[in-house]
C-alpha atoms as a PDB file:
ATOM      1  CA  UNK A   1      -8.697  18.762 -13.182  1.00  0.00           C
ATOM      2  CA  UNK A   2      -8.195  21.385 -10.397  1.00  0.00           C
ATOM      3  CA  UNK A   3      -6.553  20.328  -7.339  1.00  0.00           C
ATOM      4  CA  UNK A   4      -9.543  21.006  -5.223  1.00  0.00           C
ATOM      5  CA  UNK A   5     -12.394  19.239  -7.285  1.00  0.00           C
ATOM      6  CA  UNK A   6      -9.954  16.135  -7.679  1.00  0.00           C
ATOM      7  CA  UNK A   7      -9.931  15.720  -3.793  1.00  0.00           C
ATOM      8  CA  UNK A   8     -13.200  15.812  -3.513  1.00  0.00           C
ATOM      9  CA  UNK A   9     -14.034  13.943  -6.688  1.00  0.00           C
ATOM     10  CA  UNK A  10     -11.822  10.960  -5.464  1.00  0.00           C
ATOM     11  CA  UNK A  11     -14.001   8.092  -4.171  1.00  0.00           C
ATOM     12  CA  UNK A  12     -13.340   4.047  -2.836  1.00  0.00           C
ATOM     13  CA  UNK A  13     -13.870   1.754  -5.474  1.00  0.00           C
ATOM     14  CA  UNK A  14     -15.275  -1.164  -4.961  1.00  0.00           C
ATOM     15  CA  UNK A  15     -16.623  -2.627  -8.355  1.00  0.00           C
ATOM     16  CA  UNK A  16     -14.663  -2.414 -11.146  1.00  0.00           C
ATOM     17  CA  UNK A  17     -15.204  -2.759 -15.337  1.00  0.00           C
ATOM     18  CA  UNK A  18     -12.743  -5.436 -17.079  1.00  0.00           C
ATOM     19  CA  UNK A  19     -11.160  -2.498 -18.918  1.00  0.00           C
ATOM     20  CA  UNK A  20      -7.900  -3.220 -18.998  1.00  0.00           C
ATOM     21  CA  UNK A  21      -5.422  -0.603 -17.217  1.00  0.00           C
ATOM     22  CA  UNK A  22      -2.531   0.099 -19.639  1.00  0.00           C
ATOM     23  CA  UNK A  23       1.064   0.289 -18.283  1.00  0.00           C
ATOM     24  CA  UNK A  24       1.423   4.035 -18.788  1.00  0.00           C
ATOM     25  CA  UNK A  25      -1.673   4.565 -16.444  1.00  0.00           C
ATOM     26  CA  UNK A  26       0.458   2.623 -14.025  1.00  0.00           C
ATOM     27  CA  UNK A  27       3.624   4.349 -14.512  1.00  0.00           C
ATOM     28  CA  UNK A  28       1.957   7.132 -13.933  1.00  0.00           C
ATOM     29  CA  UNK A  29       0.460   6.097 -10.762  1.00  0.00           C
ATOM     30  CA  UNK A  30       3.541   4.701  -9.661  1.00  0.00           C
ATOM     31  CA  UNK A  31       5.492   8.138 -10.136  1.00  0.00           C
ATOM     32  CA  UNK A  32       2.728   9.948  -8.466  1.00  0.00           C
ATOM     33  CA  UNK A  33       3.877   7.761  -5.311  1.00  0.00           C
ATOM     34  CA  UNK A  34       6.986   8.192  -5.971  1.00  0.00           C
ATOM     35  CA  UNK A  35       6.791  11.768  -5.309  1.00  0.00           C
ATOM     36  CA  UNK A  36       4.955  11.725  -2.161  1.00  0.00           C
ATOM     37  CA  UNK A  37       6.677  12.995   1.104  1.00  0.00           C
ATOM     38  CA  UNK A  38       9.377  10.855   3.531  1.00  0.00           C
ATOM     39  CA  UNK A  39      11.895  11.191   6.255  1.00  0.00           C
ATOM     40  CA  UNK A  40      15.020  12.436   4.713  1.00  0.00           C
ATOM     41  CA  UNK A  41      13.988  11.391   1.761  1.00  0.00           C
ATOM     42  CA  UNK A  42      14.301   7.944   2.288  1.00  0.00           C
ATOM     43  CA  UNK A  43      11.476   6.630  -0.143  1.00  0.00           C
ATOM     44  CA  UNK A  44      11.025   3.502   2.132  1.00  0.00           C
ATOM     45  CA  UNK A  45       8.431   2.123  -0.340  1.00  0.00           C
ATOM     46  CA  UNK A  46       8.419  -0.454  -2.784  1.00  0.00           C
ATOM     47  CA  UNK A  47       5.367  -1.683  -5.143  1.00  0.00           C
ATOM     48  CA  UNK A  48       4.321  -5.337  -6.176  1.00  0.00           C
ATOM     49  CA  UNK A  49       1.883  -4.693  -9.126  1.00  0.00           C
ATOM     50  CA  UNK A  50      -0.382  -7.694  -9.600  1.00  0.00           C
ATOM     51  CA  UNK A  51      -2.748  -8.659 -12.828  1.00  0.00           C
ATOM     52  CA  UNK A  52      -1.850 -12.286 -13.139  1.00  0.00           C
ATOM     53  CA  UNK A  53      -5.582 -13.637 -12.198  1.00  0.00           C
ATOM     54  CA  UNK A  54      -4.405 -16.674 -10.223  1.00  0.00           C
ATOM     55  CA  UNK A  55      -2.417 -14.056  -8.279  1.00  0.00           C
ATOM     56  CA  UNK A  56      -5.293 -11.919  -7.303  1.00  0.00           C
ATOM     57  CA  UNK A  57      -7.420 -14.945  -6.623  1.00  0.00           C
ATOM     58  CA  UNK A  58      -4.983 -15.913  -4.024  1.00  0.00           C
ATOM     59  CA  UNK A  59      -5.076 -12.122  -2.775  1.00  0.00           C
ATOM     60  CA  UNK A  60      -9.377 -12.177  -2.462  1.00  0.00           C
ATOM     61  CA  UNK A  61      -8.691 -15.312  -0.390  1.00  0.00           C
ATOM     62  CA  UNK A  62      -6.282 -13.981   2.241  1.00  0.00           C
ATOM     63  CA  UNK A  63      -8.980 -11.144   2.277  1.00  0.00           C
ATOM     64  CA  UNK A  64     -11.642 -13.543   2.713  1.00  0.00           C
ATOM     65  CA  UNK A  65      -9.866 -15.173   5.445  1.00  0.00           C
ATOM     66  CA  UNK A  66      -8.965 -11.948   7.131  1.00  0.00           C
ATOM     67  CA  UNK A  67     -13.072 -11.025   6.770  1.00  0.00           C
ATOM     68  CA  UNK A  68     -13.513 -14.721   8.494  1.00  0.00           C
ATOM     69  CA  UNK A  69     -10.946 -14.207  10.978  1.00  0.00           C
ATOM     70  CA  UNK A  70     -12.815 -10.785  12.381  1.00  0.00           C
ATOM     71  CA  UNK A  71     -16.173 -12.381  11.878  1.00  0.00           C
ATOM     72  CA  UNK A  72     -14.895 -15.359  14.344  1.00  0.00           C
ATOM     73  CA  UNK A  73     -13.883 -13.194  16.827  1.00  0.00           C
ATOM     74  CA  UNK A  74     -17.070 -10.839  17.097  1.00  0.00           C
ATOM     75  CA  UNK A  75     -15.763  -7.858  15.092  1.00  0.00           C
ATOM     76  CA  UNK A  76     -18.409  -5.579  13.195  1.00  0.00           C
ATOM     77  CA  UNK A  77     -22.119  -7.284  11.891  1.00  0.00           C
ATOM     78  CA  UNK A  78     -21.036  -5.169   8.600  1.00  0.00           C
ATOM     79  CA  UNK A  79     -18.173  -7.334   7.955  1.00  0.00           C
ATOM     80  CA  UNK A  80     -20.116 -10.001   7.570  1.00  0.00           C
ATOM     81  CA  UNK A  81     -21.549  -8.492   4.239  1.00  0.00           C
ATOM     82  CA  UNK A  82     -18.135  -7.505   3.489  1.00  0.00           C
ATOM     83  CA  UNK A  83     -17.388  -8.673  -0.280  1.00  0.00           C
ATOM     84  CA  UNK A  84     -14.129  -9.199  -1.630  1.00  0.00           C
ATOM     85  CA  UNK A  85     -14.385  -9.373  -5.318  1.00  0.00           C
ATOM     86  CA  UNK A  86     -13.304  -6.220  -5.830  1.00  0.00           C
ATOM     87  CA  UNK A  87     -10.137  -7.762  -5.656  1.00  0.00           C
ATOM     88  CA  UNK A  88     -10.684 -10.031  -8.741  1.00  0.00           C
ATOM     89  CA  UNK A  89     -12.639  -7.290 -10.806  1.00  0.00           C
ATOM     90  CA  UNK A  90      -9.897  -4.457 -10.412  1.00  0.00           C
ATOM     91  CA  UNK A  91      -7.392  -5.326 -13.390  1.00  0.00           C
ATOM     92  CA  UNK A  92      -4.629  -4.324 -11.074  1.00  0.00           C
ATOM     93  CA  UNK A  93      -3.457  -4.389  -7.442  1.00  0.00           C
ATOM     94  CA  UNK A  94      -0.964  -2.403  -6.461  1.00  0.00           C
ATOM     95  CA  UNK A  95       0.473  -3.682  -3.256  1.00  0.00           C
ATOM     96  CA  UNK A  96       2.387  -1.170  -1.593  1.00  0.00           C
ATOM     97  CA  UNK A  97       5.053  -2.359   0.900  1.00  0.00           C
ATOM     98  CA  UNK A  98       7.736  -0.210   3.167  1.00  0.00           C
ATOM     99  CA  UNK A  99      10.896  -0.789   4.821  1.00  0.00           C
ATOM    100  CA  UNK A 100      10.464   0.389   8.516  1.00  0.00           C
ATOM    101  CA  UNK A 101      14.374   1.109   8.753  1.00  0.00           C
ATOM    102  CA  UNK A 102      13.884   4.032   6.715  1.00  0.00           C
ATOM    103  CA  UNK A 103      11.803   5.840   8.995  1.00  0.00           C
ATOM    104  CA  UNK A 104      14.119   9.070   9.547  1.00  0.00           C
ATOM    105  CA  UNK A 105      15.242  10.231  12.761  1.00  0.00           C
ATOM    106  CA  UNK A 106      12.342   9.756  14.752  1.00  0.00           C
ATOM    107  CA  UNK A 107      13.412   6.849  16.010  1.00  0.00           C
ATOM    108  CA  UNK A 108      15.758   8.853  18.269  1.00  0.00           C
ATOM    109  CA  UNK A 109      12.552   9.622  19.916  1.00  0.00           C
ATOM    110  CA  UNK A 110      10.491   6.526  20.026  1.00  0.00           C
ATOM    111  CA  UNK A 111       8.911   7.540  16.757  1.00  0.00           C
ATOM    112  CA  UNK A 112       9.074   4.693  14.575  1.00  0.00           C
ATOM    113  CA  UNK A 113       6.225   5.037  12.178  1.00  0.00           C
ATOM    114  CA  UNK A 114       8.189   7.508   9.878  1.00  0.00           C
ATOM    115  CA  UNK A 115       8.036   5.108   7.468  1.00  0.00           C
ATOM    116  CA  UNK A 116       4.355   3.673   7.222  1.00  0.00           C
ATOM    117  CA  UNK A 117       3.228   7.331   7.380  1.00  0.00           C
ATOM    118  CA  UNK A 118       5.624   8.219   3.947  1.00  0.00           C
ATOM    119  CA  UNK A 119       4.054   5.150   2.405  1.00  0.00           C
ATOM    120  CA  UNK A 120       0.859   6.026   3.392  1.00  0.00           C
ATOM    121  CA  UNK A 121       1.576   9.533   1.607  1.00  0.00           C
ATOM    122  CA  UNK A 122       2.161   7.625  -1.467  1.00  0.00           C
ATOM    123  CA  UNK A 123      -0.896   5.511  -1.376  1.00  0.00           C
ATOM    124  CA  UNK A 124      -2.633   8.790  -0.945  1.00  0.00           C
ATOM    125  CA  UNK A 125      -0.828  10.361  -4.424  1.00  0.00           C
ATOM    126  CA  UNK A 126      -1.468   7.308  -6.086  1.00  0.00           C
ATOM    127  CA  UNK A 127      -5.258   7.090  -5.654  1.00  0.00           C
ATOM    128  CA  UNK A 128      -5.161  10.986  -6.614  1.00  0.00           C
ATOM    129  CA  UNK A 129      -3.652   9.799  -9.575  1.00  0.00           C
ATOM    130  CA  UNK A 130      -5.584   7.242 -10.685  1.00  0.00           C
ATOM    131  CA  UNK A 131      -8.581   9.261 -10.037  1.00  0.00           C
ATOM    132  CA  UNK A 132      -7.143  12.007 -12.424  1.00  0.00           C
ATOM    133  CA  UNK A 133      -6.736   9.404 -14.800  1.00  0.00           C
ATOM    134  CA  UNK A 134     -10.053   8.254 -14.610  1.00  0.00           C
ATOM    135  CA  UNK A 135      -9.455   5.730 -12.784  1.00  0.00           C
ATOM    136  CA  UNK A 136     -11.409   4.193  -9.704  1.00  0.00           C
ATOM    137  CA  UNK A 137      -9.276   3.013  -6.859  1.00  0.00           C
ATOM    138  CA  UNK A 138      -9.344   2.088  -2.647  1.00  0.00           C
ATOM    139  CA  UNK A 139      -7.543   1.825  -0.070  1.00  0.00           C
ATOM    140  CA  UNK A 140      -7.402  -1.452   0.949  1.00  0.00           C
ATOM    141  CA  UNK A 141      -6.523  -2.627   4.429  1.00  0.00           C
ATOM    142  CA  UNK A 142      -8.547  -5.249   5.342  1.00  0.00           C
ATOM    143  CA  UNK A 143      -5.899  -8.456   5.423  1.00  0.00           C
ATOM    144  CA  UNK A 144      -3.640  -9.906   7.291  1.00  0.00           C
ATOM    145  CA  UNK A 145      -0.584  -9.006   6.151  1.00  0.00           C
ATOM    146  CA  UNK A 146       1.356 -11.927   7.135  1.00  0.00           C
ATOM    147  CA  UNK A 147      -1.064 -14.024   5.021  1.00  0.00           C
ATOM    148  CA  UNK A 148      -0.114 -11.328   2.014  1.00  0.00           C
ATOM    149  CA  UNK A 149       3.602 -11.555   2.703  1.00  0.00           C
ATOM    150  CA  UNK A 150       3.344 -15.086   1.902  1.00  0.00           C
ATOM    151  CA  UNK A 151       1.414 -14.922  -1.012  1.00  0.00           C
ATOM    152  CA  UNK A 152       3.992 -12.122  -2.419  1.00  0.00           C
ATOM    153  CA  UNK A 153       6.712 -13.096  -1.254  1.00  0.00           C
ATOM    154  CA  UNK A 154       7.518 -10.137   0.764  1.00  0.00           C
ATOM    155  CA  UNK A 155      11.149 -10.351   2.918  1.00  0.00           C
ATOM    156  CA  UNK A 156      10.369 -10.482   6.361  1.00  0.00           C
ATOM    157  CA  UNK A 157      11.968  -7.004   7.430  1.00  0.00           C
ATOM    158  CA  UNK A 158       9.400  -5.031   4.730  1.00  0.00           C
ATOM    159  CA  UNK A 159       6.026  -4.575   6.024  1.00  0.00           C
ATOM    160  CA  UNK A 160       2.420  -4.615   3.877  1.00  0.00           C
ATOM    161  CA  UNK A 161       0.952  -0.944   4.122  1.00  0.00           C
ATOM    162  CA  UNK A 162      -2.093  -1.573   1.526  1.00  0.00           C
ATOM    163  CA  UNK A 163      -3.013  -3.155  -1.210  1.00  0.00           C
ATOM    164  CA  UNK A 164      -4.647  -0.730  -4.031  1.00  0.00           C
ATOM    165  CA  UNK A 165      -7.068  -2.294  -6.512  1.00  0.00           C
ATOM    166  CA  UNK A 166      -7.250   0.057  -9.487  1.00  0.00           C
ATOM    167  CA  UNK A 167      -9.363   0.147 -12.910  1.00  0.00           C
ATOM    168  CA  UNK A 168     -12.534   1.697 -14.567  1.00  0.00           C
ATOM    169  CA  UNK A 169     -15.134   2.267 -11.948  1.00  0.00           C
ATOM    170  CA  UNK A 170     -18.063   0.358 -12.872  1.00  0.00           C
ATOM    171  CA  UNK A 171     -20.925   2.852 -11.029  1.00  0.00           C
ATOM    172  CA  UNK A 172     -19.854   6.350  -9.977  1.00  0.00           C
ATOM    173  CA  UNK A 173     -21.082   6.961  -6.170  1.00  0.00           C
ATOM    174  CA  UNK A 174     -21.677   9.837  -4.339  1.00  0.00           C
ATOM    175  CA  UNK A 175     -19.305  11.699  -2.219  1.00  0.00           C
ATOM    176  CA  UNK A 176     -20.481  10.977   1.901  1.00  0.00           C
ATOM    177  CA  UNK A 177     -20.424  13.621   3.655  1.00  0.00           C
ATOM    178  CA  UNK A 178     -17.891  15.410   5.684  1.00  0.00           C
ATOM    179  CA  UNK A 179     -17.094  15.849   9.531  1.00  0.00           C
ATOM    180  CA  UNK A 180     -16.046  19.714  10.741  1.00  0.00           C
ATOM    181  CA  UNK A 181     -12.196  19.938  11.280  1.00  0.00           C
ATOM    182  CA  UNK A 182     -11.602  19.303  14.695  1.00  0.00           C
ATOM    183  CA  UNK A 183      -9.255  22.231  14.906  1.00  0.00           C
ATOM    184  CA  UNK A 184      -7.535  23.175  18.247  1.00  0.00           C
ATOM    185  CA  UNK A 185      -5.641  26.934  18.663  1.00  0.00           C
ATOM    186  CA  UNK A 186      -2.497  27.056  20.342  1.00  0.00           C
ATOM    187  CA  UNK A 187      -2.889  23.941  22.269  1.00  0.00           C
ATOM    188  CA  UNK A 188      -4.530  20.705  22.345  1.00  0.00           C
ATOM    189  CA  UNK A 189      -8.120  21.063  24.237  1.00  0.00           C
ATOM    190  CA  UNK A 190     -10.365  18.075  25.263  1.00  0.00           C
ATOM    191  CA  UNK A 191     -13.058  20.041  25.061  1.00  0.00           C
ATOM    192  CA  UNK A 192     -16.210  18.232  22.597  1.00  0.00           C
END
């Protein structure tokens, strides 16, 4: 598929098809991260790939709780609706976790989110992947990741950047449409 019509064929999954995703789709999604940009080259990610069903059971929970959480403290009406079992369906999660220490030189200037942005660049491949595959897949945020750490068993001094459910979309959706760049020359201008 051409570079172009993959970005824009690329959609959020949330309802997935049993189909089983074989291990070469997943090395292959995995490498695809692998390659994405970082500070120095520092890689600061690390993947936790999860198909045990118990596993991901325990995952849609700290999700539901999260969903809970915001509903309890007067976030969105929408999350309310909100359903999680996306996180069951999807025959994989890919939970992607970085280690903040390997955030380049920036932090010589205050910058210290060299590392969450490389790992978001490899959440980014990886769904472009996947979707090249054939493969459905989102970007999944909405947790507490303190909740997920336990649940993974994540060291204390990695942080959770997303969780990625990935598999055989069950419905193919429509792409939404798109905002104008919000493109400044030269110079930032506050100008709207």
């Amino acid at each position: 598929m051409e570079f172009k019509e993959l970005v824009r064929s690329r959609r959020s999954c949330r309802s997935f098809e049993p189909t089983a995703v074989s291990e070469e789709q997943i090395e292959k999604i995995l490498e695809a991260g692998q390659w994405a940009p970082s500070p120095m080259n520092l890689q600061p990610w690390e993947f936790v790939v999860v198909a045990d069903p118990e596993m991901k059971t325990r995952i849609r929970q700290v999700g539901e709780q999260a969903r809970q959480q915001v509903i309890d403290g007067g976030g969105p009406g929408w999350a309310k609706k909100y359903g999680m079992d996306f996180l069951e369906q999807a025959p994989v999660l890919i939970v992607v976790i970085c280690n903040p220490r390997k955030g380049g030189l920036g932090g010589f200037f205050g910058q210290t989110l060299g590392a969450m942005q490389a790992a978001c660049a490899c959440v980014q491949n990886m769904m472009l992947a996947a979707a090249d595959l054939g493969l459905g897949s989102l970007w999944f945020t909405f947790f507490d990741p303190e909740a997920v750490r336990a649940v993974l068993g994540v060291p204390v001094e990695k942080e959770v950047v997303a969780i990625v459910p990935i598999g055989q979309p069950a419905q193919q959706s429509e792409p939404p449409p798109r905002k104008a760049p919000r493109m400044h020359q030269g110079r930032y201008s506050s100008s709207d």
